[in-house]
N, C-alpha and C. Protein backbone atom coordinates (compact mmCIF):
# COMPACT_ATOMS: atom_id res chain seq x y z
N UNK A 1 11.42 17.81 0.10
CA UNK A 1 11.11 19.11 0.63
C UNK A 1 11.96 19.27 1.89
N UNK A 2 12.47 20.55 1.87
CA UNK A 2 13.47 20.84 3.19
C UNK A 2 13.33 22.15 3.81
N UNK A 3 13.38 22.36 4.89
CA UNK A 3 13.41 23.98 5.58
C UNK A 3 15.27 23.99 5.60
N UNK A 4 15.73 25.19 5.63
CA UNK A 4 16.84 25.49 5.99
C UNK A 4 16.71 27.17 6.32
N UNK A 5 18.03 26.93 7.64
CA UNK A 5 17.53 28.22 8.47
C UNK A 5 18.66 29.62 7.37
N UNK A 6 18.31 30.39 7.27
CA UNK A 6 18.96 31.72 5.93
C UNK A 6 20.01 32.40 7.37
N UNK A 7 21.11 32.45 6.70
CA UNK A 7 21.80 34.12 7.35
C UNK A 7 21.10 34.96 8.17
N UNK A 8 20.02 35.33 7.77
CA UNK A 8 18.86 36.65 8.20
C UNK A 8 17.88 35.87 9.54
N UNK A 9 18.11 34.52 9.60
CA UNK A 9 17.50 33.97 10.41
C UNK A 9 16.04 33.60 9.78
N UNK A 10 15.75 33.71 8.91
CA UNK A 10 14.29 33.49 8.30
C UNK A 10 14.45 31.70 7.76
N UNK A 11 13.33 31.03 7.48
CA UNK A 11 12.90 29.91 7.24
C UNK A 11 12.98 29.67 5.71
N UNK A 12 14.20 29.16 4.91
CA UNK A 12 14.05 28.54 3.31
C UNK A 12 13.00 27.66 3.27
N UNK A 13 12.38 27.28 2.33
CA UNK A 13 11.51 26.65 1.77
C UNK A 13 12.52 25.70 0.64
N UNK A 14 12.11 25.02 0.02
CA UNK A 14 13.42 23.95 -0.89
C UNK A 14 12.66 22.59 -1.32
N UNK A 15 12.34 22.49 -2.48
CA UNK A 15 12.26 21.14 -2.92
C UNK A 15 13.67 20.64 -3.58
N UNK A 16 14.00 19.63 -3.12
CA UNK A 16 15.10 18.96 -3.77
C UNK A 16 15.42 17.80 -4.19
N UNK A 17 15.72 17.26 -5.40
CA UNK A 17 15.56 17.06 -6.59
C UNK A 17 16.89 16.39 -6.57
N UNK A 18 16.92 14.44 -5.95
CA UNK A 18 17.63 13.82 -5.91
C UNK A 18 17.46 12.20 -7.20
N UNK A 19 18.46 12.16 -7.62
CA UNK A 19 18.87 10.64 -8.38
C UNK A 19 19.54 9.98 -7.72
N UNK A 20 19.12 8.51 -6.78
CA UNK A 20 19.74 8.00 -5.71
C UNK A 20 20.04 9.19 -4.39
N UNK A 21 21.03 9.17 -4.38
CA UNK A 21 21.55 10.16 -2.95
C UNK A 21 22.40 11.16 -3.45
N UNK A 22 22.09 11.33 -4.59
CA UNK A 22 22.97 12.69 -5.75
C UNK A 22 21.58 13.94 -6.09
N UNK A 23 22.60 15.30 -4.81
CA UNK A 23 21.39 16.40 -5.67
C UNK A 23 21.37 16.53 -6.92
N UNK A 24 20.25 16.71 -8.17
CA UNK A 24 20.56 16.96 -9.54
C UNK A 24 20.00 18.58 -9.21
N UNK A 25 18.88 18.89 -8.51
CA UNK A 25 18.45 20.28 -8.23
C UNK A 25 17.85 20.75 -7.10
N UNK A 26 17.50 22.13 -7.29
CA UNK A 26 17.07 22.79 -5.70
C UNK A 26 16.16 23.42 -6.55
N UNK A 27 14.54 24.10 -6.37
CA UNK A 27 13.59 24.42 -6.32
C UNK A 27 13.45 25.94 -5.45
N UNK A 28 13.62 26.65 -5.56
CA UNK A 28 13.86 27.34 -4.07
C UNK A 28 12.24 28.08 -3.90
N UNK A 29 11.74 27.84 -3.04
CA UNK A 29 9.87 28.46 -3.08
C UNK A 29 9.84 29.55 -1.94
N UNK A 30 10.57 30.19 -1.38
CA UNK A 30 10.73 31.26 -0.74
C UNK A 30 11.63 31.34 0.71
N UNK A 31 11.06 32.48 1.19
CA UNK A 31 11.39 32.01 2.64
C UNK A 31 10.53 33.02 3.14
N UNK A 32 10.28 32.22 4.89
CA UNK A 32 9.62 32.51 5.68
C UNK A 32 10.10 33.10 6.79
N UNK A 33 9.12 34.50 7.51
CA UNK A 33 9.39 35.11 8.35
C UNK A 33 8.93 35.09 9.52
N UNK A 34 7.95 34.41 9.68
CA UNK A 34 7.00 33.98 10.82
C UNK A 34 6.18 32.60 10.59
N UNK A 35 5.46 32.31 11.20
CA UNK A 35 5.00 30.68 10.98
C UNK A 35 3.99 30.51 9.70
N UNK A 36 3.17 31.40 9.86
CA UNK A 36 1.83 31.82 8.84
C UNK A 36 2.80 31.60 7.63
N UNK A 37 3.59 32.57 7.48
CA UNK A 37 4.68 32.66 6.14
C UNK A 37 5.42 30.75 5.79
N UNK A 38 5.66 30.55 6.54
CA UNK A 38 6.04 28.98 6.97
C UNK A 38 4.98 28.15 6.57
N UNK A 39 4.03 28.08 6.88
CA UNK A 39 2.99 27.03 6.32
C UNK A 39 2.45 26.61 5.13
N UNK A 40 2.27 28.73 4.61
CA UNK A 40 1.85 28.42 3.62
C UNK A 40 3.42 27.82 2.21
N UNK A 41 4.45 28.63 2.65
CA UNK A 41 5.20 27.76 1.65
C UNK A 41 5.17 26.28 1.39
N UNK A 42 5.50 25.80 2.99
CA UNK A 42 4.90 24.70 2.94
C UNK A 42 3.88 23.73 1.91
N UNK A 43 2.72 24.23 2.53
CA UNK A 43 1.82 24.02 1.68
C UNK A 43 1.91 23.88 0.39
N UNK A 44 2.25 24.90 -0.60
CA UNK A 44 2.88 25.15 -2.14
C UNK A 44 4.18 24.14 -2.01
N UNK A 45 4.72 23.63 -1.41
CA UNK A 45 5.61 22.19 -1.47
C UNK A 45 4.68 21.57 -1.58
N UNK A 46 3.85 20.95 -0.71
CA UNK A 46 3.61 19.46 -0.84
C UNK A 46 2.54 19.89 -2.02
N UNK A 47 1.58 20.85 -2.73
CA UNK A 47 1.21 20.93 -3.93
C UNK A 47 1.83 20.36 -4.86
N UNK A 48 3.14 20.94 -4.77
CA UNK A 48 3.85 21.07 -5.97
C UNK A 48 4.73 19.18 -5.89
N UNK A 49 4.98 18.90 -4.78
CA UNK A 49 5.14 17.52 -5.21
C UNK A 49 3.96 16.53 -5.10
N UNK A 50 2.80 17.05 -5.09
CA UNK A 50 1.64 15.84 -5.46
C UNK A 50 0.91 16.17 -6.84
N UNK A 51 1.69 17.48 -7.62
CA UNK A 51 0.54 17.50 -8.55
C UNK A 51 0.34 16.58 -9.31
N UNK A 52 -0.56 16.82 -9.86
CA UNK A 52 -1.16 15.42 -10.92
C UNK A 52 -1.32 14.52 -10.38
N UNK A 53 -1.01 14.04 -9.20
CA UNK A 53 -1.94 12.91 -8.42
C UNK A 53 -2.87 12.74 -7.86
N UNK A 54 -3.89 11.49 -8.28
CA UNK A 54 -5.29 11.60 -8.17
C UNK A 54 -5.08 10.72 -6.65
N UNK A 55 -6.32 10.70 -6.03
CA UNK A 55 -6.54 9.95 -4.97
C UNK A 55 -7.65 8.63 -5.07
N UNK A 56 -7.11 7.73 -4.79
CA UNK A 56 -7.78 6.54 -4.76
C UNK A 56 -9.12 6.62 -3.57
N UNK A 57 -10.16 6.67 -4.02
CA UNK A 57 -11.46 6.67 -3.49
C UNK A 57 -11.08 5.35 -2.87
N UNK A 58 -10.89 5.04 -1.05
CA UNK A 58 -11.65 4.06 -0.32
C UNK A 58 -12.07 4.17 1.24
N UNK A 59 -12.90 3.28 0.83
CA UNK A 59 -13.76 3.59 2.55
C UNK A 59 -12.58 2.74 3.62
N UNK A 60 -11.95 3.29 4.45
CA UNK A 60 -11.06 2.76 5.68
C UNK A 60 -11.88 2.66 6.97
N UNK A 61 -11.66 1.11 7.50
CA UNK A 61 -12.55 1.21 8.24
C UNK A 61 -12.31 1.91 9.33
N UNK A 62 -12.74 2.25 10.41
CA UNK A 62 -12.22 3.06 11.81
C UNK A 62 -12.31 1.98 12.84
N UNK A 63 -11.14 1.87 13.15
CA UNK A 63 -10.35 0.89 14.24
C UNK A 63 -11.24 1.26 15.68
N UNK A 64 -11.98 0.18 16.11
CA UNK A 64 -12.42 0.30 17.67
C UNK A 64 -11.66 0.53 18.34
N UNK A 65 -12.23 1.07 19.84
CA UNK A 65 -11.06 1.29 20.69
C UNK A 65 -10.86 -0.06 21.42
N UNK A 66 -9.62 -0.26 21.97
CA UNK A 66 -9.54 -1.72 22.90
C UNK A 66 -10.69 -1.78 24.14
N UNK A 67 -11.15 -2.42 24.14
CA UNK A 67 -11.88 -2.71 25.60
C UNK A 67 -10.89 -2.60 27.00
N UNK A 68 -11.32 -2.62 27.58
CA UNK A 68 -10.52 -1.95 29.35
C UNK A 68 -10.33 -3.50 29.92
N UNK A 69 -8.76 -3.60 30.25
CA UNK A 69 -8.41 -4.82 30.05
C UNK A 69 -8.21 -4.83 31.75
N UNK A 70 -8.19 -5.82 32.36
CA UNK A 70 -8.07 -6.03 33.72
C UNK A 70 -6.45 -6.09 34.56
N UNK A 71 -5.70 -5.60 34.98
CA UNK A 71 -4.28 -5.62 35.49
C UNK A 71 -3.46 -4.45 34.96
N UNK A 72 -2.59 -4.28 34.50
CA UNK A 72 -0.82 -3.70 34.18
C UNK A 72 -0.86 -4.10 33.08
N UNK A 73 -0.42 -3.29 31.83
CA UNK A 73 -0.04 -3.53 30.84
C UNK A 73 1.40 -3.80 30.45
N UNK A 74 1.81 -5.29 29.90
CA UNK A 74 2.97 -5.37 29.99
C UNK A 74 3.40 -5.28 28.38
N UNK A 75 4.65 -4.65 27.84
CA UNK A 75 5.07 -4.55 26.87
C UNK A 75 5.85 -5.80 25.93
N UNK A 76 5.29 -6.13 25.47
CA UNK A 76 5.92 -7.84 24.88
C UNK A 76 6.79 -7.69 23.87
N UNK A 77 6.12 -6.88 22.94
CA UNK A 77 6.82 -6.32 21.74
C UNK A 77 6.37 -5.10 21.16
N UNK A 78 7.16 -4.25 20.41
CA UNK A 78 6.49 -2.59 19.86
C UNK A 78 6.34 -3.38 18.11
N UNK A 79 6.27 -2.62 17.64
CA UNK A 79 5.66 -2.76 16.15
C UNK A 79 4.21 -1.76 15.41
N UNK A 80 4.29 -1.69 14.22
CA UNK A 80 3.38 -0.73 13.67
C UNK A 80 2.02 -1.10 13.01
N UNK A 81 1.46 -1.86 13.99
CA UNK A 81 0.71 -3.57 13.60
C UNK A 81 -0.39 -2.50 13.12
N UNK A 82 -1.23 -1.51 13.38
CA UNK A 82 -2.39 -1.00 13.27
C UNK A 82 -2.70 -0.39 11.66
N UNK A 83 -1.11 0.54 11.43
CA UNK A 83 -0.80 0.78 9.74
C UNK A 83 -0.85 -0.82 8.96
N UNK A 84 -0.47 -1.52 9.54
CA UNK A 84 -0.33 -2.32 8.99
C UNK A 84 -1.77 -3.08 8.53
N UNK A 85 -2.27 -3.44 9.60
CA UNK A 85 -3.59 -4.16 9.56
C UNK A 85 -4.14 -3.35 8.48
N UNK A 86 -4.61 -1.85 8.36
CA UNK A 86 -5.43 -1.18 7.64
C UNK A 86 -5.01 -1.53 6.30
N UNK A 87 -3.60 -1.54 5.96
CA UNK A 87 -3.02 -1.88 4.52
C UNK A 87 -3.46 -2.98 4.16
N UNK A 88 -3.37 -4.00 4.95
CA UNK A 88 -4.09 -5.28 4.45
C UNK A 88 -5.48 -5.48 4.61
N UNK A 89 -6.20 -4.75 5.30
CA UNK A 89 -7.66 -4.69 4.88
C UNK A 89 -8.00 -3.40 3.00
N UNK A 90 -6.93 -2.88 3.41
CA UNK A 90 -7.23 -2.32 2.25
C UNK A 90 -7.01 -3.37 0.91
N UNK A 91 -5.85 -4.20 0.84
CA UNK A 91 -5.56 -4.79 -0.03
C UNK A 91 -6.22 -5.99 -0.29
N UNK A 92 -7.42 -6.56 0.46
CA UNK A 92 -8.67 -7.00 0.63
C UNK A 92 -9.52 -6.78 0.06
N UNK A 93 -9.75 -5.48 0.31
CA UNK A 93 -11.00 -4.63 0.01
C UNK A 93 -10.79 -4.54 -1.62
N UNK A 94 -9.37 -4.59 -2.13
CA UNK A 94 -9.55 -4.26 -3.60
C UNK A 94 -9.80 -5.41 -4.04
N UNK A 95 -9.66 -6.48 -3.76
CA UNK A 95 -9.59 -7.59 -4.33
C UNK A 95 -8.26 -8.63 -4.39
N UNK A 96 -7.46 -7.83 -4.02
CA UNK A 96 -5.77 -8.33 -4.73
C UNK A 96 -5.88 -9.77 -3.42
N UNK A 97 -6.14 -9.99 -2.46
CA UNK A 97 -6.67 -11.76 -1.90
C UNK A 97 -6.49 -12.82 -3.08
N UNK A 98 -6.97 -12.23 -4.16
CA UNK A 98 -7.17 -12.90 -4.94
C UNK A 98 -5.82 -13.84 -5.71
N UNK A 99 -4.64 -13.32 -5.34
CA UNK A 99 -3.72 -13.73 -5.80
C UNK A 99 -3.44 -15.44 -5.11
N UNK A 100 -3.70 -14.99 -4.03
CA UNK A 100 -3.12 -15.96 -2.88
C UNK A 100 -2.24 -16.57 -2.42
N UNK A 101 -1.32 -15.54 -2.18
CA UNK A 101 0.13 -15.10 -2.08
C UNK A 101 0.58 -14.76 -0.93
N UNK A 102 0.82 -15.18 0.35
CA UNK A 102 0.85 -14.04 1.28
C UNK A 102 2.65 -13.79 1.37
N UNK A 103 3.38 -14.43 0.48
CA UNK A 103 4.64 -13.55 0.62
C UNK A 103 4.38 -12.81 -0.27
N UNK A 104 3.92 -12.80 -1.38
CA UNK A 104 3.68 -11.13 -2.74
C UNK A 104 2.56 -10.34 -1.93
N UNK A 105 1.82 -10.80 -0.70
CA UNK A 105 1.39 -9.98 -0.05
C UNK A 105 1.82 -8.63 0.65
N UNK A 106 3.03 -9.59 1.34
CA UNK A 106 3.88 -8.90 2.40
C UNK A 106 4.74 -7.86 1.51
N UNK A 107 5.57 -8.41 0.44
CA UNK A 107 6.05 -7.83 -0.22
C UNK A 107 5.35 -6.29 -0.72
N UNK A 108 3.94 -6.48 -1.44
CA UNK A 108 3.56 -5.28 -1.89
C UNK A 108 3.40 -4.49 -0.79
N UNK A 109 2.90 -4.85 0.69
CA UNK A 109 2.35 -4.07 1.76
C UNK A 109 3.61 -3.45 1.96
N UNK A 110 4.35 -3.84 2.01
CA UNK A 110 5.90 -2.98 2.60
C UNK A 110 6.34 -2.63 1.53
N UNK A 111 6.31 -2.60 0.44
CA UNK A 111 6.52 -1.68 -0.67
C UNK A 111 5.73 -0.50 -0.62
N UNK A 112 4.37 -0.65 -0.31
CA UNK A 112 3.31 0.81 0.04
C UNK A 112 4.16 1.61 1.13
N UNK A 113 4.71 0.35 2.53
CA UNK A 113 5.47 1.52 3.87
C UNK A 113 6.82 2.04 3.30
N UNK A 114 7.48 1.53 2.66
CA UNK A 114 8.81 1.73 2.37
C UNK A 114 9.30 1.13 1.17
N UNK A 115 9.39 2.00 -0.27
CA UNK A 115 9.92 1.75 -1.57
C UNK A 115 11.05 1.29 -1.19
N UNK A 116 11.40 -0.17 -1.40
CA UNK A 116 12.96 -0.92 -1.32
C UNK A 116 13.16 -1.94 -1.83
N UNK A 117 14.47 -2.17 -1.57
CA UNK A 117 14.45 -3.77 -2.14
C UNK A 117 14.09 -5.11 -1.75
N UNK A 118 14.51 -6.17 -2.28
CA UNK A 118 13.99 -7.77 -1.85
C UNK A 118 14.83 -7.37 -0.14
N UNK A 119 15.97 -7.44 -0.04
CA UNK A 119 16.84 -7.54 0.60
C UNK A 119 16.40 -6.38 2.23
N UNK A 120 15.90 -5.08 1.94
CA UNK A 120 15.36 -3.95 2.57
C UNK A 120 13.97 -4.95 3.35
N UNK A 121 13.04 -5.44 2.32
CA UNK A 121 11.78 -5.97 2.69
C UNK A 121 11.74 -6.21 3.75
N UNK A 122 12.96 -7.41 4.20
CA UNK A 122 12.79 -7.75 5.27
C UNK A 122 12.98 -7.02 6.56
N UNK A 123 13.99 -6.03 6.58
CA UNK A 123 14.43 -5.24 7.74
C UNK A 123 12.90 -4.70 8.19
N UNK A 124 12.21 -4.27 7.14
CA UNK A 124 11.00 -3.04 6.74
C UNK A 124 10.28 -3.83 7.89
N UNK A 125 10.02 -5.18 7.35
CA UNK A 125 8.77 -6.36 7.76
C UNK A 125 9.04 -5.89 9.33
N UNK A 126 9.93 -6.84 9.70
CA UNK A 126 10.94 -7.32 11.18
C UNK A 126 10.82 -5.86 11.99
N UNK A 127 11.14 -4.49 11.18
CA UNK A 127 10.78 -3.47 11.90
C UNK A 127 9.35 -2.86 12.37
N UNK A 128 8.56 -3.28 11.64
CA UNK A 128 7.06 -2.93 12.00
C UNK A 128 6.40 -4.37 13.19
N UNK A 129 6.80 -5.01 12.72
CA UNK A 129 6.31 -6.06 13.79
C UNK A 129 5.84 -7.44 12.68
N UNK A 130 6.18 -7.01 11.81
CA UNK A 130 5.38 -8.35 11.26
C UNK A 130 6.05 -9.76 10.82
N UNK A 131 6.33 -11.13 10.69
CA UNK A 131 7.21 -11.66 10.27
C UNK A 131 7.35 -11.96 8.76
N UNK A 132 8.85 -12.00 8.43
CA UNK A 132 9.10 -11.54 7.19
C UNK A 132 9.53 -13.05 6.86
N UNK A 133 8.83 -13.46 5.57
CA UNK A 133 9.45 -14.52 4.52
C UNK A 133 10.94 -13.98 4.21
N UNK A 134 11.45 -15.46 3.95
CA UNK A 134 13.73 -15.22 3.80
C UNK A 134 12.90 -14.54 2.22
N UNK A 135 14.66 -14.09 1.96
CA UNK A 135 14.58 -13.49 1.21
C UNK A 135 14.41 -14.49 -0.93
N UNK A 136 14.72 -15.57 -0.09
CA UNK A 136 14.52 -16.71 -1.41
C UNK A 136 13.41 -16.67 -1.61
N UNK A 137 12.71 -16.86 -0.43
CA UNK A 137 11.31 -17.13 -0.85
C UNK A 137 10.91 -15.59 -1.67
N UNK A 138 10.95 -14.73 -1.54
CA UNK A 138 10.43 -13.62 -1.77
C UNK A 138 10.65 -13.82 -3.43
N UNK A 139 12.06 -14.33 -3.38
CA UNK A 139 12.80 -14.16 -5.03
C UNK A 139 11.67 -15.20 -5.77
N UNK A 140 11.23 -16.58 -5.32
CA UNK A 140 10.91 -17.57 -5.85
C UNK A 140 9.08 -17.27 -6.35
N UNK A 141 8.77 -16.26 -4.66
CA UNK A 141 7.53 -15.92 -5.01
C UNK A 141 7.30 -14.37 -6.20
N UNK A 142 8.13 -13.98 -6.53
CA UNK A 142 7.87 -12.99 -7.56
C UNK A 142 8.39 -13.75 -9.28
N UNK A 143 9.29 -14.65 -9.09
CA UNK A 143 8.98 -16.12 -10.48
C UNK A 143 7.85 -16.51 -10.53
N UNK A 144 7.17 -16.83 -9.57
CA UNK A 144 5.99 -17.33 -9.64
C UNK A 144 5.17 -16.44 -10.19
N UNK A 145 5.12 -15.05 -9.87
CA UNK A 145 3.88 -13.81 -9.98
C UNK A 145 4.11 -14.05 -11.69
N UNK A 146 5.33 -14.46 -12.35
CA UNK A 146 4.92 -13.95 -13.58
C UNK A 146 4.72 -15.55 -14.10
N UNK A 147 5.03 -16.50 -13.32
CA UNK A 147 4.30 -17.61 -14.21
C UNK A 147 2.81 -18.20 -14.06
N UNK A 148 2.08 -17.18 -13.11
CA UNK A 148 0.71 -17.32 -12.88
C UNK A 148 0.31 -16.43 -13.03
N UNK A 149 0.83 -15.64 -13.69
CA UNK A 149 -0.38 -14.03 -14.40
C UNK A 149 -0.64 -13.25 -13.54
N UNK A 150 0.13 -13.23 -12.14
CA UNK A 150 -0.47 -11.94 -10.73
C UNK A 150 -0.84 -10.82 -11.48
N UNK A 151 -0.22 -10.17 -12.66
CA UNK A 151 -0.74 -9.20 -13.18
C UNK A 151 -2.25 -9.08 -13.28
N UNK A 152 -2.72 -10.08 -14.17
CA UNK A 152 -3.91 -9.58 -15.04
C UNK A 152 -5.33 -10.23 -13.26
N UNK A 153 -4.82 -11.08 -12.59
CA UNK A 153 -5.13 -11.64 -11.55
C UNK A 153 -5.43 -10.11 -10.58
N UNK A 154 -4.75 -8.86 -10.25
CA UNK A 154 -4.53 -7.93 -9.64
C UNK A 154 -5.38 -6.68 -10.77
N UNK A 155 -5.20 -6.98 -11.88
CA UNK A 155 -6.39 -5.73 -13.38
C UNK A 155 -7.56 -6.22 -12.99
N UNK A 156 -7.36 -7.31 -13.31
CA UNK A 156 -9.32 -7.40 -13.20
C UNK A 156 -9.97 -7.48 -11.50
N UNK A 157 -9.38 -7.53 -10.27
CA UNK A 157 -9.47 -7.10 -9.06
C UNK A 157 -9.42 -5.50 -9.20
N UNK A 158 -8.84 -4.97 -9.79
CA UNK A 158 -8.63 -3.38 -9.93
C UNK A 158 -10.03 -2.75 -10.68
N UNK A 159 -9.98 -3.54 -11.72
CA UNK A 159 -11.26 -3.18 -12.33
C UNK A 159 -12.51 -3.56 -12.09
N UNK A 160 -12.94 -4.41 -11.41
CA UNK A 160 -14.21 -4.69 -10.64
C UNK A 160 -14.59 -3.78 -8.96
N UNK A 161 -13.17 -3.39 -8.75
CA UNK A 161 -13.27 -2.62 -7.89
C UNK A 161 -13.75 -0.91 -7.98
N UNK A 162 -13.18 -1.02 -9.32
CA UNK A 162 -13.29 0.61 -10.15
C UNK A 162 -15.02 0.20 -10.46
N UNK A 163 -15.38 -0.55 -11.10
CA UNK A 163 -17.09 -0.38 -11.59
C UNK A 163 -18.05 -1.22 -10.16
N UNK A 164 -17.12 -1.41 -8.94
CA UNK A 164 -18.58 -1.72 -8.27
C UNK A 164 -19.81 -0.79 -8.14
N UNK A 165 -19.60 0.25 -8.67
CA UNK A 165 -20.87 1.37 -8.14
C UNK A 165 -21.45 1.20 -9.81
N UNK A 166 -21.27 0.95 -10.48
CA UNK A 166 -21.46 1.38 -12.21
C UNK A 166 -20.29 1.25 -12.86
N UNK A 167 -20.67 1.53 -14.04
CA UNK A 167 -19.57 1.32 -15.28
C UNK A 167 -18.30 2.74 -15.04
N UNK A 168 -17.55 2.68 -15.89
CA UNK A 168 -16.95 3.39 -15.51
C UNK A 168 -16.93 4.66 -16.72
N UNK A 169 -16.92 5.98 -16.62
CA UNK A 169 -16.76 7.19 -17.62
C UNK A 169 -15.90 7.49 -18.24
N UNK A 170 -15.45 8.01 -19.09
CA UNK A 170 -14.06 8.63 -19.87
C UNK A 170 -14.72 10.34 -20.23
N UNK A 171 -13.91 11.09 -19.73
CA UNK A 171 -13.87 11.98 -20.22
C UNK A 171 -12.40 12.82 -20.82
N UNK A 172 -12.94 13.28 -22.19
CA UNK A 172 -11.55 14.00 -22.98
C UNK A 172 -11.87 15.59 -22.96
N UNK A 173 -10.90 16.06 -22.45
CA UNK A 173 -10.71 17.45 -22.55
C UNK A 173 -10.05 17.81 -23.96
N UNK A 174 -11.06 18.59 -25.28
CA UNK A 174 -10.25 18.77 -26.24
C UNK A 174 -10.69 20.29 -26.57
């Protein structure tokens, strides 16, 4: 999704419709003349690139505030430790612990912040604050995922997570 400013001075609207870093198309959803006009195109973007996606029902916990610390706060290191923490309580909460993996850990968590490669992982890791397994290990620990079943290890964590309240429903629209 992109704004671009028109000739007339008004606000394009634009979904665009890339393979790698190659436009294949442009979408064009209007343009805007004032902000109101602006939002709502807006809006009809990010519709239109979430349709059909459902939302994963989970309870996130809400982060306390720090307690009131005594002196000057000194800066040691920056990092995005708080997104982070929540991802891995989330990935807890489903069950996926269960693997007991913490480089296919790291790996999936920074696959949720940033779709990339083995090679990307690490920059991703090192940039948020967290420390990143070399990149062998990463290679050696995803051989492993398929010679210990992480799959069906991560389904049935998925699916006990789906029926903790009850079984689960099917409904067909015919």
């Amino acid at each position: 999704m992109r704004r671009v400013k028109t000739a007339s001075g008004a606000t394009a609207v634009q979904i665009v419709h890339e393979r790698g870093r190659v436009v294949v198309g442009i979408d064009h959803l209007g343009s805007a003349h004032d902000d109101g006009q602006l939002e709502l195109l807006l809006h009809t973007a990010r519709e239109r690139l979430h349709a059909g996606q459902q939302a994963l029902e989970l309870e996130v916990p809400v982060p306390t505030p720090m307690s009131a610390s005594v002196g000057q706060p000194v800066v040691e290191a920056t990092g995005s430790l708080i997104p982070w923490d929540a991802l891995a309580g989330l990935y807890d909460a489903l069950g996926f612990a269960a693997v007991g993996d913490e480089a296919f850990r790291a790996l999936v968590l920074d696959r949720t912040i940033e779709p990339t490669t083995k090679v990307d992982t690490i920059r991703v890791l090192t940039e948020i604050g967290v420390r990143a397994p070399s990149r062998p290990t990463f290679r050696r620990r995803l051989q492993r995922s398929i010679e210990r079943d992480y799959r069906t290890t991560v389904s049935e964590a998925c699916y006990a997570h789906a029926t903790r309240g009850g079984g689960l429903g099917w409904c067909s629209m015919t």
